[in-house]
Structures are given as C-alpha cells and as structure tokens.
C-alpha atoms as a PDB file:
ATOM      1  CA  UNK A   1    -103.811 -48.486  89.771  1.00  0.00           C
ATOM      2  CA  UNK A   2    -106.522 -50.581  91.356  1.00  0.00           C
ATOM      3  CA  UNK A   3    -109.812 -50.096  93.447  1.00  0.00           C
ATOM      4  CA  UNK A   4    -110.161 -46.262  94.681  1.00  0.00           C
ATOM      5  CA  UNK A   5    -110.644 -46.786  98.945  1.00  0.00           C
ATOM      6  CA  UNK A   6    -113.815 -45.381 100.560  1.00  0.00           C
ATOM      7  CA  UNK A   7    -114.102 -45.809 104.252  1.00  0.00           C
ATOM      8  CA  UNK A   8    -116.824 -45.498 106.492  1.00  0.00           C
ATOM      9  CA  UNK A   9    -118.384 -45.448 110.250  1.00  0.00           C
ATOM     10  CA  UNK A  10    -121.495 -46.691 110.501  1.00  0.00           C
ATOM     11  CA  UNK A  11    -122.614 -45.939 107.117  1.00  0.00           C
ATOM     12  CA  UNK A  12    -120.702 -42.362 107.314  1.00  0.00           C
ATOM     13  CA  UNK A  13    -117.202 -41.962 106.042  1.00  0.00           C
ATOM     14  CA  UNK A  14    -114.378 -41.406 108.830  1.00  0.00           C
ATOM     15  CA  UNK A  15    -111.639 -39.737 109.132  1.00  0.00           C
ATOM     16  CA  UNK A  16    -109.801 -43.063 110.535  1.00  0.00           C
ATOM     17  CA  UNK A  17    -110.441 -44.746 107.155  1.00  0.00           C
ATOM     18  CA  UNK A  18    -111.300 -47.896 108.611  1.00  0.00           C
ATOM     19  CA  UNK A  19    -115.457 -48.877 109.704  1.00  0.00           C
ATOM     20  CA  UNK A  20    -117.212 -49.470 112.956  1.00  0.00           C
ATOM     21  CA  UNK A  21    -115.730 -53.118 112.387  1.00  0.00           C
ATOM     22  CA  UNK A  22    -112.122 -51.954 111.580  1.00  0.00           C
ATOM     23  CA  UNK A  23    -113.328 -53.303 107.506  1.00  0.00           C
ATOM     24  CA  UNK A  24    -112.234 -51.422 104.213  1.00  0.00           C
ATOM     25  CA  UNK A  25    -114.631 -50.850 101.633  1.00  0.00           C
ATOM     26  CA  UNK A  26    -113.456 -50.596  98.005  1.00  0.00           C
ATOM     27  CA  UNK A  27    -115.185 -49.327  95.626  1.00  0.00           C
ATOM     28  CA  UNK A  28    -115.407 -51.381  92.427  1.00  0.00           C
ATOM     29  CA  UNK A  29    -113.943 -49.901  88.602  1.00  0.00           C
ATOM     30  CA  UNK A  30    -115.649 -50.622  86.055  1.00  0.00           C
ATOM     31  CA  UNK A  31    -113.259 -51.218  83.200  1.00  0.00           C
ATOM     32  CA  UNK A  32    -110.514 -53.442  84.270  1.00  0.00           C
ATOM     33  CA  UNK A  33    -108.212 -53.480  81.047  1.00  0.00           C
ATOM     34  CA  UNK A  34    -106.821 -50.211  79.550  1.00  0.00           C
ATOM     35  CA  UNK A  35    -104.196 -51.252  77.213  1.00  0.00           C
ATOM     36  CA  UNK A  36    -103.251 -54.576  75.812  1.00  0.00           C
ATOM     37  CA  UNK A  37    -100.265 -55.646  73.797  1.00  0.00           C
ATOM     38  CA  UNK A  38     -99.870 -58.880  71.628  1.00  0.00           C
ATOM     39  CA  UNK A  39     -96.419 -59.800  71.094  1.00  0.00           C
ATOM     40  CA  UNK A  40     -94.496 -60.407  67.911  1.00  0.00           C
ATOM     41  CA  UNK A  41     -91.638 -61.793  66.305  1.00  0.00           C
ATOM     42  CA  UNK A  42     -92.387 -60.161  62.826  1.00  0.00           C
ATOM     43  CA  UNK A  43     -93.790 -57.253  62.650  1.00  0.00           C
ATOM     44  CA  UNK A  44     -94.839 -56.825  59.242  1.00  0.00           C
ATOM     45  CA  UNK A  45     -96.205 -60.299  58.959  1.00  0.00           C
ATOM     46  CA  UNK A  46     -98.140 -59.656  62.385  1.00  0.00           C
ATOM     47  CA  UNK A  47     -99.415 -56.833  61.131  1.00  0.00           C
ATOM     48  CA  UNK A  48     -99.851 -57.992  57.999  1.00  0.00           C
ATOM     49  CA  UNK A  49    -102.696 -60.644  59.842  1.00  0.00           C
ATOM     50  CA  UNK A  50    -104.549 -58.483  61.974  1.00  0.00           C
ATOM     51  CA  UNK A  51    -104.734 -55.915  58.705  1.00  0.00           C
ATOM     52  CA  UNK A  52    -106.061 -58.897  56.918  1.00  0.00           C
ATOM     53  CA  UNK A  53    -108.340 -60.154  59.550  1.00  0.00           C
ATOM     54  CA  UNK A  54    -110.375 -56.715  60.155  1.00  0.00           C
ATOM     55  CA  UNK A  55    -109.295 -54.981  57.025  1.00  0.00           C
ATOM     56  CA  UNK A  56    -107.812 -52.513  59.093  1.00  0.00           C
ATOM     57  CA  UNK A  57    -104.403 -50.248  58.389  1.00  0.00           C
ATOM     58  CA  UNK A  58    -102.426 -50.654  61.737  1.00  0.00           C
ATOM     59  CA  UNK A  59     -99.650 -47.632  61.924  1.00  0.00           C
ATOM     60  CA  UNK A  60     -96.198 -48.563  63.083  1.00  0.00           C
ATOM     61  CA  UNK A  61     -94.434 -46.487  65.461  1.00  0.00           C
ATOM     62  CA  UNK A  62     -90.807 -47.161  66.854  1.00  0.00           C
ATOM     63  CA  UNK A  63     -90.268 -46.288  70.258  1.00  0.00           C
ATOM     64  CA  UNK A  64     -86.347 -47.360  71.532  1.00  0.00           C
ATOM     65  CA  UNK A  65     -85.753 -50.740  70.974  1.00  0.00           C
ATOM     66  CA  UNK A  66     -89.779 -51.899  70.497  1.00  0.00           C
ATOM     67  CA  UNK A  67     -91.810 -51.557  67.485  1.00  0.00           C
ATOM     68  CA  UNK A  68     -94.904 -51.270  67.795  1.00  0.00           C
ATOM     69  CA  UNK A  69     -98.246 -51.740  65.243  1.00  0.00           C
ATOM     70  CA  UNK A  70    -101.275 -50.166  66.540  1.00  0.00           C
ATOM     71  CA  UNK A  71    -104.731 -51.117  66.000  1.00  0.00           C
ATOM     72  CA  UNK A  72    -107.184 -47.888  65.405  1.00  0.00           C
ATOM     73  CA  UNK A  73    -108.974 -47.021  68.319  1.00  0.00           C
ATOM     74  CA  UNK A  74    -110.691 -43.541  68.833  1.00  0.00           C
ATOM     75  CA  UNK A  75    -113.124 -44.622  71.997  1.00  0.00           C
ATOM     76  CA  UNK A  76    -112.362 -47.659  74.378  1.00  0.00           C
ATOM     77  CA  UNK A  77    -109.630 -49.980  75.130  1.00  0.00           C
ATOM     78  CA  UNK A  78    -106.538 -49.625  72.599  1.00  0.00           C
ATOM     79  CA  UNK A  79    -103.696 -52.183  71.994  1.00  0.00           C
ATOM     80  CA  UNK A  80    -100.987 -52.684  70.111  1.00  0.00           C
ATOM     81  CA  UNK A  81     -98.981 -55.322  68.356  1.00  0.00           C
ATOM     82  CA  UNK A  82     -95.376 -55.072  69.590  1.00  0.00           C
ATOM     83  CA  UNK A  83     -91.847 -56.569  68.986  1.00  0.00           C
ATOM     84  CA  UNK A  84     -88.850 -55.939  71.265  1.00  0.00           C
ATOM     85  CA  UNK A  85     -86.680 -57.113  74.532  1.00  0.00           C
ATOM     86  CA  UNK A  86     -89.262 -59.365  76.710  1.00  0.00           C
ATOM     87  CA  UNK A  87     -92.142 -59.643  73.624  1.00  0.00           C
ATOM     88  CA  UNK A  88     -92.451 -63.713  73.461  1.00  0.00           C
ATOM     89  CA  UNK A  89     -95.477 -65.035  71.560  1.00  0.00           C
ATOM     90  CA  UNK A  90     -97.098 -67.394  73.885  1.00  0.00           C
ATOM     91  CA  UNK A  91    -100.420 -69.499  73.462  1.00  0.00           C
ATOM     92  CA  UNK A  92    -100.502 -70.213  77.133  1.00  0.00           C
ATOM     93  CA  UNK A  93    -101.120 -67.654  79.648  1.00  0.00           C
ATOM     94  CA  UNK A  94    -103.554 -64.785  80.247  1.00  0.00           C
ATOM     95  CA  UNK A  95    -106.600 -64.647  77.104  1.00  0.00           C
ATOM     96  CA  UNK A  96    -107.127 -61.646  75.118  1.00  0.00           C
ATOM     97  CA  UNK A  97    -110.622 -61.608  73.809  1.00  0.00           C
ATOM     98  CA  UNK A  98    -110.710 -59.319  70.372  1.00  0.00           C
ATOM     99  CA  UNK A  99    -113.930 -57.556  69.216  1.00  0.00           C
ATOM    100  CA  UNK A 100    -115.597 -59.744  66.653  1.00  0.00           C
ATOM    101  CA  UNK A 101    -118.035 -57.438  65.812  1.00  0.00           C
ATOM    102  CA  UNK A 102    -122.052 -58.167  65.162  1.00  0.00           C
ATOM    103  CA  UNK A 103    -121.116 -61.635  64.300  1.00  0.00           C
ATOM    104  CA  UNK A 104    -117.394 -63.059  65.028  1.00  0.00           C
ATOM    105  CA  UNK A 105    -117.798 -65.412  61.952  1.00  0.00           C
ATOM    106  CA  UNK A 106    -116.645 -62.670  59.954  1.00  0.00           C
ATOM    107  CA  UNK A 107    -113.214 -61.947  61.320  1.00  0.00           C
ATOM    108  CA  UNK A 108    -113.180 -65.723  62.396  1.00  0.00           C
ATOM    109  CA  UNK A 109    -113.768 -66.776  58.411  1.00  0.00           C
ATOM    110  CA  UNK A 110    -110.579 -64.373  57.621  1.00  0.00           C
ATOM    111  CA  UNK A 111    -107.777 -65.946  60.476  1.00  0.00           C
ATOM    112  CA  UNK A 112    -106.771 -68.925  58.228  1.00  0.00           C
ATOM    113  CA  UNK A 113    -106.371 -67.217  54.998  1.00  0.00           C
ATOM    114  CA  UNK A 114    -104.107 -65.057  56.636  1.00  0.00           C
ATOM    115  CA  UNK A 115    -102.190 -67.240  58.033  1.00  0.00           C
ATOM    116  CA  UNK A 116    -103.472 -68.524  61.330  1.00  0.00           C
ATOM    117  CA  UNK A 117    -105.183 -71.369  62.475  1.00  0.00           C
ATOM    118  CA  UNK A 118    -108.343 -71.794  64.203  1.00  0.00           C
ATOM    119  CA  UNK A 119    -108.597 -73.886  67.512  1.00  0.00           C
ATOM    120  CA  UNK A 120    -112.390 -73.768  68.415  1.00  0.00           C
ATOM    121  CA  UNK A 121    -115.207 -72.517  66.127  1.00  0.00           C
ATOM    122  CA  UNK A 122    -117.871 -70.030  67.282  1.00  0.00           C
ATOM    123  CA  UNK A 123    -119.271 -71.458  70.715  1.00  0.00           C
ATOM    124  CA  UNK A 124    -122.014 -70.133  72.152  1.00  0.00           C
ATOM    125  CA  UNK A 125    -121.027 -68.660  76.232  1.00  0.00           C
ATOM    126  CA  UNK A 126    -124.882 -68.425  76.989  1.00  0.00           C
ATOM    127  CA  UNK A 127    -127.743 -66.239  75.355  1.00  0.00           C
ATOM    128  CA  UNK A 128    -126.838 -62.996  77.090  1.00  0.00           C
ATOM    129  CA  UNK A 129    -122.922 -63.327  77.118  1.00  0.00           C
ATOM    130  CA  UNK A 130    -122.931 -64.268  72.976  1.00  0.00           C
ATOM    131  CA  UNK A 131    -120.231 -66.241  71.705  1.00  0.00           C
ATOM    132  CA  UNK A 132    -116.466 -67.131  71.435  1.00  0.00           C
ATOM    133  CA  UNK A 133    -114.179 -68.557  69.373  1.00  0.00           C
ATOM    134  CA  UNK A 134    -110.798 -69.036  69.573  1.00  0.00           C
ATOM    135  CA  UNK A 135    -107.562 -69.094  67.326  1.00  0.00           C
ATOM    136  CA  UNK A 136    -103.908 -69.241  66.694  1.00  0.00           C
ATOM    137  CA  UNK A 137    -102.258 -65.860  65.393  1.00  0.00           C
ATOM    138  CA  UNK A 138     -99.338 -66.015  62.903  1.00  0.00           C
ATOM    139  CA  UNK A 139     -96.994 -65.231  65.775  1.00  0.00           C
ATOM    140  CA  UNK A 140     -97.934 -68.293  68.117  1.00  0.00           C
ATOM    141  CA  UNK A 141    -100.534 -66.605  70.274  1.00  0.00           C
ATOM    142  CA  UNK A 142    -103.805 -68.147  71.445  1.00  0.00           C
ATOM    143  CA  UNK A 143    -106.268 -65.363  71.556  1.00  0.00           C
ATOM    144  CA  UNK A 144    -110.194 -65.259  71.382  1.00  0.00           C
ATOM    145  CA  UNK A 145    -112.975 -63.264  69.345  1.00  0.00           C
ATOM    146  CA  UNK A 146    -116.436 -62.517  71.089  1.00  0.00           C
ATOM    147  CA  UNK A 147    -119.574 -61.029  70.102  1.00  0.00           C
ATOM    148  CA  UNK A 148    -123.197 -60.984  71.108  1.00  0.00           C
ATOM    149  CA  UNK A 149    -124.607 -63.233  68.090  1.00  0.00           C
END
C-alpha cells in the first residue's frame, strides 16, 4: 500500500534510487480509499437504514465470526456494513462521506424516517466542491453525504 517510489538523477532515473540531492520522489495515487466499512451492532436494523435511505437491497454475507451487509457497487469504491469482534459504532473519529447523488436532499430527506437523526443540513463546501450534510446512523455513527448541487 501507499505511494509507488520513482527516483531520479538529475531529471533521469538512477539506479541508486535516491536524486542528485540524495531526495525521493513519490509519485502521487489517485484514489486514496478502496474499501470502507461502517460498523454495526444490528445488522438487520443497519441494514434495514441504509436499504431505506437509498432504496437499495444490501446482500448479507457471513464470513467467520463478522457479518457483513454490502452495499451494491459494480465500478468504484465498495463498502460494507459489518458486525463482529472490534466493530464499535463510533460518531467520533475518521468521516465517511456517502454518495448523495445529484442532490443529497434526497437521501438526506430519508435518514430520519428510518431511524437516524440529522446533525447538519445540506451546507454548501464552495461552488465547485458542492455540498455536505451530515447525520447520525441508527448504529451511533456520524457519517456525511456529498454531492455537487
């Protein structure tokens, strides 16, 4: 995982792997997250959320002693919501920002009637970032929408 290494001489890669100036170049990736995983206490009613929130069907697999609901991806990042040893609903910590679509208001009008809570309403980042919003999942977990209108 991480940056692949180029190194160069003068411009020129070297054999020595380091430059003229003893410096490392790295070149940058440019998709940082390949996987994410939201955890749960309850499966069925976490699953039963994000089904309600994107009117999706999540399959549930069981691998040892995790379950795990998965949300349909056929390009891109996937993800999956998971329950097992070490999966602790937190709403502190690192932010997950979900697809919201053309217009996050439309998952965003869903969270509450499925039993979450929203925290902050659709905020605009800046014109060419689009917008965010951010909620509370039935499991505990702070997590974000964003979309470009």
């Amino acid at each position: 995982m991480g940056a692949s290494t180029r190194m160069t001489t003068k411009g020129k890669s070297s054999a020595a792997g380091k430059s003229a100036v003893g410096k490392v170049e790295r070149s940058a990736l440019r998709n940082y997250v390949t996987w994410f995983e939201i955890p749960a206490l309850d499966i069925d009613r976490a699953t039963g959320f994000y089904n309600d929130i994107y009117g999706i069907t999540m399959d549930v697999t069981h691998a040892s002693e995790f379950v795990m609901a998965l949300f349909p991806a056929d390009k891109g990042i996937g993800g999956a919501v998971v329950v097992g040893p070490g999966c602790v609903p937190s709403n502190v910590g690192p932010l997950i920002y979900l697809n919201g679509g053309a217009d996050l208001n439309d998952v965003l009008s869903r969270v509450e009637g499925a039993g979450g809570r929203v925290v902050m309403p659709k905020t605009l980042i800046g014109e060419q970032a689009g917008h965010f919003a951010l909620f509370i999942d039935t499991e505990g977990n702070r997590l974000a929408l964003h979309s470009k209108s």
